[in-house]
C-alpha atoms as a PDB file:
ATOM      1  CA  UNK A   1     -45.006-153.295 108.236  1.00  0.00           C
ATOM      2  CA  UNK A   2     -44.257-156.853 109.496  1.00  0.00           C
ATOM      3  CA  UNK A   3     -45.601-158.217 106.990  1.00  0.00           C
ATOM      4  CA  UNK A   4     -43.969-156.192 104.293  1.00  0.00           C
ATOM      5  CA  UNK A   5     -40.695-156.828 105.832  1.00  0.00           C
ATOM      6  CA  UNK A   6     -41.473-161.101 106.070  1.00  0.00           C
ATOM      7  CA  UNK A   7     -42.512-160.957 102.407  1.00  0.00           C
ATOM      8  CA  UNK A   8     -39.255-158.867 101.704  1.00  0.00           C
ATOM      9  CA  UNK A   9     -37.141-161.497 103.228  1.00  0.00           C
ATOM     10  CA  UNK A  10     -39.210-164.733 101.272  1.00  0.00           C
ATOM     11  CA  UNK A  11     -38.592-162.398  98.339  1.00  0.00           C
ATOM     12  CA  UNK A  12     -34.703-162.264  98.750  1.00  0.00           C
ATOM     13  CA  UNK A  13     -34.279-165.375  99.565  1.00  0.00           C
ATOM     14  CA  UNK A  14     -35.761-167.186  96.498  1.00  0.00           C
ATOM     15  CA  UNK A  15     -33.793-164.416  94.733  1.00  0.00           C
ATOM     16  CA  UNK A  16     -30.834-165.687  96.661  1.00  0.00           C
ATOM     17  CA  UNK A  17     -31.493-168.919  95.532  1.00  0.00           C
ATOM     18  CA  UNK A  18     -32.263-168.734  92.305  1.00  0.00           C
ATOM     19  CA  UNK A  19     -29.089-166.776  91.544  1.00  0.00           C
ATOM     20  CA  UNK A  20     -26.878-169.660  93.341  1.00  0.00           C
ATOM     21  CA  UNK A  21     -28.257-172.092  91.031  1.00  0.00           C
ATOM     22  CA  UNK A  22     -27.450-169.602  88.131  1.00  0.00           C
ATOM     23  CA  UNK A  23     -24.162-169.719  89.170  1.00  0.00           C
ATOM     24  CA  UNK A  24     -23.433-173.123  90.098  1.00  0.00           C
ATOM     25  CA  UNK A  25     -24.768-173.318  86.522  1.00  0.00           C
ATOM     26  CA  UNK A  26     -22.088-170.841  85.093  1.00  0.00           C
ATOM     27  CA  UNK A  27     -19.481-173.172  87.137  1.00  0.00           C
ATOM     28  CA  UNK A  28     -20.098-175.925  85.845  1.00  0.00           C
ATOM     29  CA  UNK A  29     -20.831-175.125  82.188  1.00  0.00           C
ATOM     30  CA  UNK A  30     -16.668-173.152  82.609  1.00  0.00           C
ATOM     31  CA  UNK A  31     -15.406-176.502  83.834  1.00  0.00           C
ATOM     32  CA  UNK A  32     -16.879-178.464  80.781  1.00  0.00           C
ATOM     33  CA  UNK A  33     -15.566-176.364  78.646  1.00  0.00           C
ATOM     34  CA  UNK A  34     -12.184-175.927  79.791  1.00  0.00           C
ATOM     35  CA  UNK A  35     -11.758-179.769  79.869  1.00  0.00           C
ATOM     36  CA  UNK A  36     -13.093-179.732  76.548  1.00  0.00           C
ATOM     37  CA  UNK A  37      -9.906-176.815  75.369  1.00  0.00           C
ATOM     38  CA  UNK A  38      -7.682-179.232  77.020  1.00  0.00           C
ATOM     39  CA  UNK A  39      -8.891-182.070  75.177  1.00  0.00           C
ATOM     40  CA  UNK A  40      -8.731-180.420  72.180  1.00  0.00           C
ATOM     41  CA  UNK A  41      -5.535-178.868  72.665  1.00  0.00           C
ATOM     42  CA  UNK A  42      -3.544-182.000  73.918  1.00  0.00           C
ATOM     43  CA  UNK A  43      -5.094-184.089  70.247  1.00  0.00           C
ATOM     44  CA  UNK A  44      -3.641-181.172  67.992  1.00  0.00           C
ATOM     45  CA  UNK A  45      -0.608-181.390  70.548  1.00  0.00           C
ATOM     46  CA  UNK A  46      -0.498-184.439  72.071  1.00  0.00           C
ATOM     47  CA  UNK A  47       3.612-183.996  73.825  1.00  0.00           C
ATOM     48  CA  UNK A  48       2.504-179.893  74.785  1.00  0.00           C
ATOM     49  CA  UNK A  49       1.757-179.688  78.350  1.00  0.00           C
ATOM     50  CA  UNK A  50       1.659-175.615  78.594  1.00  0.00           C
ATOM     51  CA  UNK A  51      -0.171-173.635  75.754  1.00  0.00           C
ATOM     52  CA  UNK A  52      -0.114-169.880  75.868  1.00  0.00           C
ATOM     53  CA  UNK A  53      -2.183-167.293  74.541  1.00  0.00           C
ATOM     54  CA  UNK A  54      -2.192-163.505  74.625  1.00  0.00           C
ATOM     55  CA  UNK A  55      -4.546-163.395  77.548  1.00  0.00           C
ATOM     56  CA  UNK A  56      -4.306-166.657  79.293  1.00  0.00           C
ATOM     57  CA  UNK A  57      -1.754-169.464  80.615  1.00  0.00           C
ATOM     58  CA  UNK A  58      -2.866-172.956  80.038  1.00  0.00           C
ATOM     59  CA  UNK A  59      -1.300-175.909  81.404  1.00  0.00           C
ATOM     60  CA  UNK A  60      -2.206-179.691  82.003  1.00  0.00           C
ATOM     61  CA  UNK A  61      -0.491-182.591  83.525  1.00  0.00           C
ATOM     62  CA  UNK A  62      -1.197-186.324  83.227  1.00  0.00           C
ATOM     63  CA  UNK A  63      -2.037-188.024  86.341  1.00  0.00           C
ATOM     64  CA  UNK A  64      -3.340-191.591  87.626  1.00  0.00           C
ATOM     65  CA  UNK A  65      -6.802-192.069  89.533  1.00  0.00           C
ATOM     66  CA  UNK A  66      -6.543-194.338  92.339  1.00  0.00           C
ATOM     67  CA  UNK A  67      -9.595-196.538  92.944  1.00  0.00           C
ATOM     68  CA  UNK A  68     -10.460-197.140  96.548  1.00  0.00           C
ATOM     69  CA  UNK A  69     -12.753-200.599  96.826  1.00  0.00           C
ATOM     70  CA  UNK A  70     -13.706-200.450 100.279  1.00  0.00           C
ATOM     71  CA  UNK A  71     -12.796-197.876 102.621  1.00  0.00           C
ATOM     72  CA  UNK A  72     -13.604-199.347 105.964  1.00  0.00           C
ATOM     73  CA  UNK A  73      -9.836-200.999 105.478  1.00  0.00           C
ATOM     74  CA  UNK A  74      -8.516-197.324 105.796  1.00  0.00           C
ATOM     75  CA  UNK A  75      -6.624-195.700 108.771  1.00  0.00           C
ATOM     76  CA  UNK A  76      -9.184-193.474 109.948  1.00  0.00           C
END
C-alpha cells in the first residue's frame, strides 16, 4: 500500500509538472499574439489607442523604457 501510494504521488507530480509547462506554454504563446494584434492594429491605425470589438476592449499606450547601466549606483 506504501508503495502504491509513493508511486501515486511521483505520478501526480510529473502530471503536475507537465501541465505547468503546458500552461506556461499557453501564456506565453497569448502574450505573443496579443502584441502581435496590437502591432497590427496600431499600422492599420497608427493615431487609435482603444479598438473595440463585440466581445473584447483593446487598448494600448506608448511608453519609454528606461535603461539602467549599473545598478549598484541605486538607493537600495
Amino acid at each position: 500500500m506504501i508503495e502504491h501510494l509513493r508511486g501515486q504521488a511521483a505520478y501526480r507530480q510529473q502530471h503536475a509538472k507537465r501541465l505547468t509547462e503546458l500552461a506556461c506554454s499557453d501564456a506565453g504563446r497569448a502574450d505573443a499574439l496579443e502584441d502581435s494584434l496590437v502591432l497590427v492594429l496600431t499600422k492599420l491605425q497608427p493615431s487609435a489607442t482603444r479598438f473595440s470589438f463585440p466581445h473584447h476592449e483593446l487598448s494600448s499606450r506608448k511608453s519609454q523604457a528606461v535603461e539602467i547601466e549599473n545598478e549598484a549606483l541605486l538607493d537600495p
